[in-house]
C-alpha atoms as a PDB file:
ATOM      1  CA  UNK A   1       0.000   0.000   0.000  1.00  0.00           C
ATOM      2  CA  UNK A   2       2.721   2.577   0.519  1.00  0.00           C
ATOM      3  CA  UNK A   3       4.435   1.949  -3.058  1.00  0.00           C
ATOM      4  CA  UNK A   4       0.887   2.904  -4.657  1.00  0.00           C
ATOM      5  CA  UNK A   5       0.300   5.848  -2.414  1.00  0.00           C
ATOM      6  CA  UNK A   6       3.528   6.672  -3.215  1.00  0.00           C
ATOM      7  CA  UNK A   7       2.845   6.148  -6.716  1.00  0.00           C
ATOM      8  CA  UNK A   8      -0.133   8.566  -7.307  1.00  0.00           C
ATOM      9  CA  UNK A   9       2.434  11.155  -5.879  1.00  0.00           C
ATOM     10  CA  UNK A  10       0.232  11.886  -2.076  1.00  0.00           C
ATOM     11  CA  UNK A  11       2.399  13.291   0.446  1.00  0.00           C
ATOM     12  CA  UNK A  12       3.543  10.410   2.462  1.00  0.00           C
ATOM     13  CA  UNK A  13       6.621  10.836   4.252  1.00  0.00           C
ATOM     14  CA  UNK A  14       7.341   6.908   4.248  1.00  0.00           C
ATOM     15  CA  UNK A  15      10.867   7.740   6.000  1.00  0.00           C
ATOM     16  CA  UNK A  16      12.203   3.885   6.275  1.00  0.00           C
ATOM     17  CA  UNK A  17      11.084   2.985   2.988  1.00  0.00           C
ATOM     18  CA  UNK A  18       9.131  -0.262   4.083  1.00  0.00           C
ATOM     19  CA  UNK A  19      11.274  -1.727   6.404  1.00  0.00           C
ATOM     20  CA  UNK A  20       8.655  -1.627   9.505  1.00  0.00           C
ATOM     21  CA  UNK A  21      11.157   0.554  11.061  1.00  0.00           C
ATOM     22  CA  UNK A  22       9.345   3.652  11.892  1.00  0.00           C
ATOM     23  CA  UNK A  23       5.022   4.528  12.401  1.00  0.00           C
ATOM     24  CA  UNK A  24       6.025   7.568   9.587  1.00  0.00           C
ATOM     25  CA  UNK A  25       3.458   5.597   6.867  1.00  0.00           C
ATOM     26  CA  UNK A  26       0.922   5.449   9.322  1.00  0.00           C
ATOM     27  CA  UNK A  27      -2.516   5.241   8.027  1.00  0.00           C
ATOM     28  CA  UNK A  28      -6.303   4.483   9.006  1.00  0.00           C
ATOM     29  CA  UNK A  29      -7.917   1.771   6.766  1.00  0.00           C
ATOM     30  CA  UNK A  30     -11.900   2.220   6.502  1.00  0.00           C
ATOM     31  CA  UNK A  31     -13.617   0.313   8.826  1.00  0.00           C
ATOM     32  CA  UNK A  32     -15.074  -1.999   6.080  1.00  0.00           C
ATOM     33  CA  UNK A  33     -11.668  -3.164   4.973  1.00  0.00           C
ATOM     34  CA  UNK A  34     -10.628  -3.962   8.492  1.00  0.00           C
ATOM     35  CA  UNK A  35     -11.660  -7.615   8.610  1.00  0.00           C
ATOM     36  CA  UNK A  36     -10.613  -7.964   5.027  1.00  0.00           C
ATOM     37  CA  UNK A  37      -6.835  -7.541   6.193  1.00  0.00           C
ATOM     38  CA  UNK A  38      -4.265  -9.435   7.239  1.00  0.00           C
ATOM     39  CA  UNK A  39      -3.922  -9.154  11.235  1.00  0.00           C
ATOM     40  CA  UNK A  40      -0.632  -6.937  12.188  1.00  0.00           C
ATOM     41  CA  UNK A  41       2.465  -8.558  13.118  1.00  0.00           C
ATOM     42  CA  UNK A  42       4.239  -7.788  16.466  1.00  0.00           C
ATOM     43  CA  UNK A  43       6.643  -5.820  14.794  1.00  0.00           C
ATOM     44  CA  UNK A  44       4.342  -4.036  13.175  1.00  0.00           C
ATOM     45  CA  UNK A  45       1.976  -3.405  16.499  1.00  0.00           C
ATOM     46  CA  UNK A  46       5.090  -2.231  18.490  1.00  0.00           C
ATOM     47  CA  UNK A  47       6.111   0.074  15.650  1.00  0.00           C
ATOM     48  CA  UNK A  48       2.268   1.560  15.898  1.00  0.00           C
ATOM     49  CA  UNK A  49       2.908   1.923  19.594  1.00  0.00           C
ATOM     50  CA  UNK A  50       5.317   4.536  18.790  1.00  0.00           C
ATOM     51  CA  UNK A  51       2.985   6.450  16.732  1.00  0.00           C
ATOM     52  CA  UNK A  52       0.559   9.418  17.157  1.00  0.00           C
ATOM     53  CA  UNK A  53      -3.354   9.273  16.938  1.00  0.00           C
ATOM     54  CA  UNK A  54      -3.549   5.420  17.010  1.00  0.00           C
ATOM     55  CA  UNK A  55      -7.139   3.940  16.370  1.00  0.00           C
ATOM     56  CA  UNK A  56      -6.802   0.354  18.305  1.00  0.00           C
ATOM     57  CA  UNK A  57      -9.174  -0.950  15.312  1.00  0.00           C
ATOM     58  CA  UNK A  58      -8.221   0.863  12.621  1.00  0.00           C
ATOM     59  CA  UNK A  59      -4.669   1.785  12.452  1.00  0.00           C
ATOM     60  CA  UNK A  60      -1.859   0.082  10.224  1.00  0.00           C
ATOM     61  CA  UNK A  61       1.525   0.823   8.908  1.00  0.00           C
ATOM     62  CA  UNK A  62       0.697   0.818   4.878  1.00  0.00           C
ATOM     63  CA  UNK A  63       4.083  -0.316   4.033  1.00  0.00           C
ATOM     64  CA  UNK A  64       2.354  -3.468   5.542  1.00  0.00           C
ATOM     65  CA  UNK A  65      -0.335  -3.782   3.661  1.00  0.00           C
ATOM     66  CA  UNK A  66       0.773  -6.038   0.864  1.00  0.00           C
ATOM     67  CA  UNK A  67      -1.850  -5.739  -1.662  1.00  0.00           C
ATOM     68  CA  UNK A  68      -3.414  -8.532  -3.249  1.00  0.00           C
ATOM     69  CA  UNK A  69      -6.720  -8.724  -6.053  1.00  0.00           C
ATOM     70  CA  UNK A  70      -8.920  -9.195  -3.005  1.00  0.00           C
ATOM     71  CA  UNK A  71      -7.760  -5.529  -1.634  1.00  0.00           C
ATOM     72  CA  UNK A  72      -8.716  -3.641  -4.676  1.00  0.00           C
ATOM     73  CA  UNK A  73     -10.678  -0.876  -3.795  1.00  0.00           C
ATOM     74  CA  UNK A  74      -9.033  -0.481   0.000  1.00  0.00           C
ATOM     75  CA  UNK A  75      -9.796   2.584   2.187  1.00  0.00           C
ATOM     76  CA  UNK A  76      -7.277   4.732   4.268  1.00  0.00           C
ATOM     77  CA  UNK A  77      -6.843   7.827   5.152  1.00  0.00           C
ATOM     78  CA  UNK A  78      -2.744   9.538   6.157  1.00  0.00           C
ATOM     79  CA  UNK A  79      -2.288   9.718   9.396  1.00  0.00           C
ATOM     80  CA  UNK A  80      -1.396  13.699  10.011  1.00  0.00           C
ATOM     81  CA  UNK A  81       2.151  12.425  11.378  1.00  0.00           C
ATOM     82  CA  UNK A  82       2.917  10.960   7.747  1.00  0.00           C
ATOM     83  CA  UNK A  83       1.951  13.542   5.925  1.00  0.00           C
ATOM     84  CA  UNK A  84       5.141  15.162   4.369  1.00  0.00           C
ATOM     85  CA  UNK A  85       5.428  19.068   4.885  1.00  0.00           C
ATOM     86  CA  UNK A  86       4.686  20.169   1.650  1.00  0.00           C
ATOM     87  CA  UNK A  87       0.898  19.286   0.800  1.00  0.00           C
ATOM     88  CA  UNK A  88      -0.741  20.448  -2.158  1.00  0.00           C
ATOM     89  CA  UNK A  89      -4.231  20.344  -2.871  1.00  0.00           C
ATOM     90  CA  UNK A  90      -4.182  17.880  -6.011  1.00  0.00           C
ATOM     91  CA  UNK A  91      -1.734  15.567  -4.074  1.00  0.00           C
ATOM     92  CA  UNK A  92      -3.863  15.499  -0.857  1.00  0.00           C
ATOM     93  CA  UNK A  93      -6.973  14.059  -3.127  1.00  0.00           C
ATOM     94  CA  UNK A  94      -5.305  12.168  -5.606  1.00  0.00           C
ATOM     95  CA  UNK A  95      -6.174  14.135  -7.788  1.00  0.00           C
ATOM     96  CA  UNK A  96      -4.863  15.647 -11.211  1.00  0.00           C
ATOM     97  CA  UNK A  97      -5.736  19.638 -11.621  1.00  0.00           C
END
């Protein structure tokens, strides 16, 4: 999940690159998607514990999230502690102009 919000360009900050070895890709998934997922590892829930504005349900690390064909369509939201500094308005949505 990080790689393709990295890919549409949103402001992630991502600062480990996917090595579970910091909370800075921290994201909410929906809650309808939070069954759907694979339950967090211990490494990833004591990386998490080191994070701001944890949701006990709903939190994840996206460079976690490995997606497969049955994840297509997944929910989350950035954390405000991985957003990067810079934040335009077409990279916030996704959007382009």
């Amino acid at each position: 999940m990080m790689e393709v919000i990295r890919d549409w360009g949103l402001p992630i900050k991502a600062e480990c690159g996917g090595a579970c070895a910091c909370a800075t890709c921290h994201v909410w998934v929906a809650e309808e998607w939070v069954d759907k997922l694979v339950p967090p590892t211990d490494e990833e829930t004591e990386m998490l514990d080191g994070a701001f504005s944890v949701d006990d349900r709903r939190s994840r690390l996206s460079c976690q999230l490995l997606m497969t064909p049955e994840l297509d369509g997944l929910v989350v939201e950035l954390a405000p502690e991985s957003l990067t500094d810079i934040v335009d308005s077409t990279a916030a949505t996704g959007t382009s102009g």
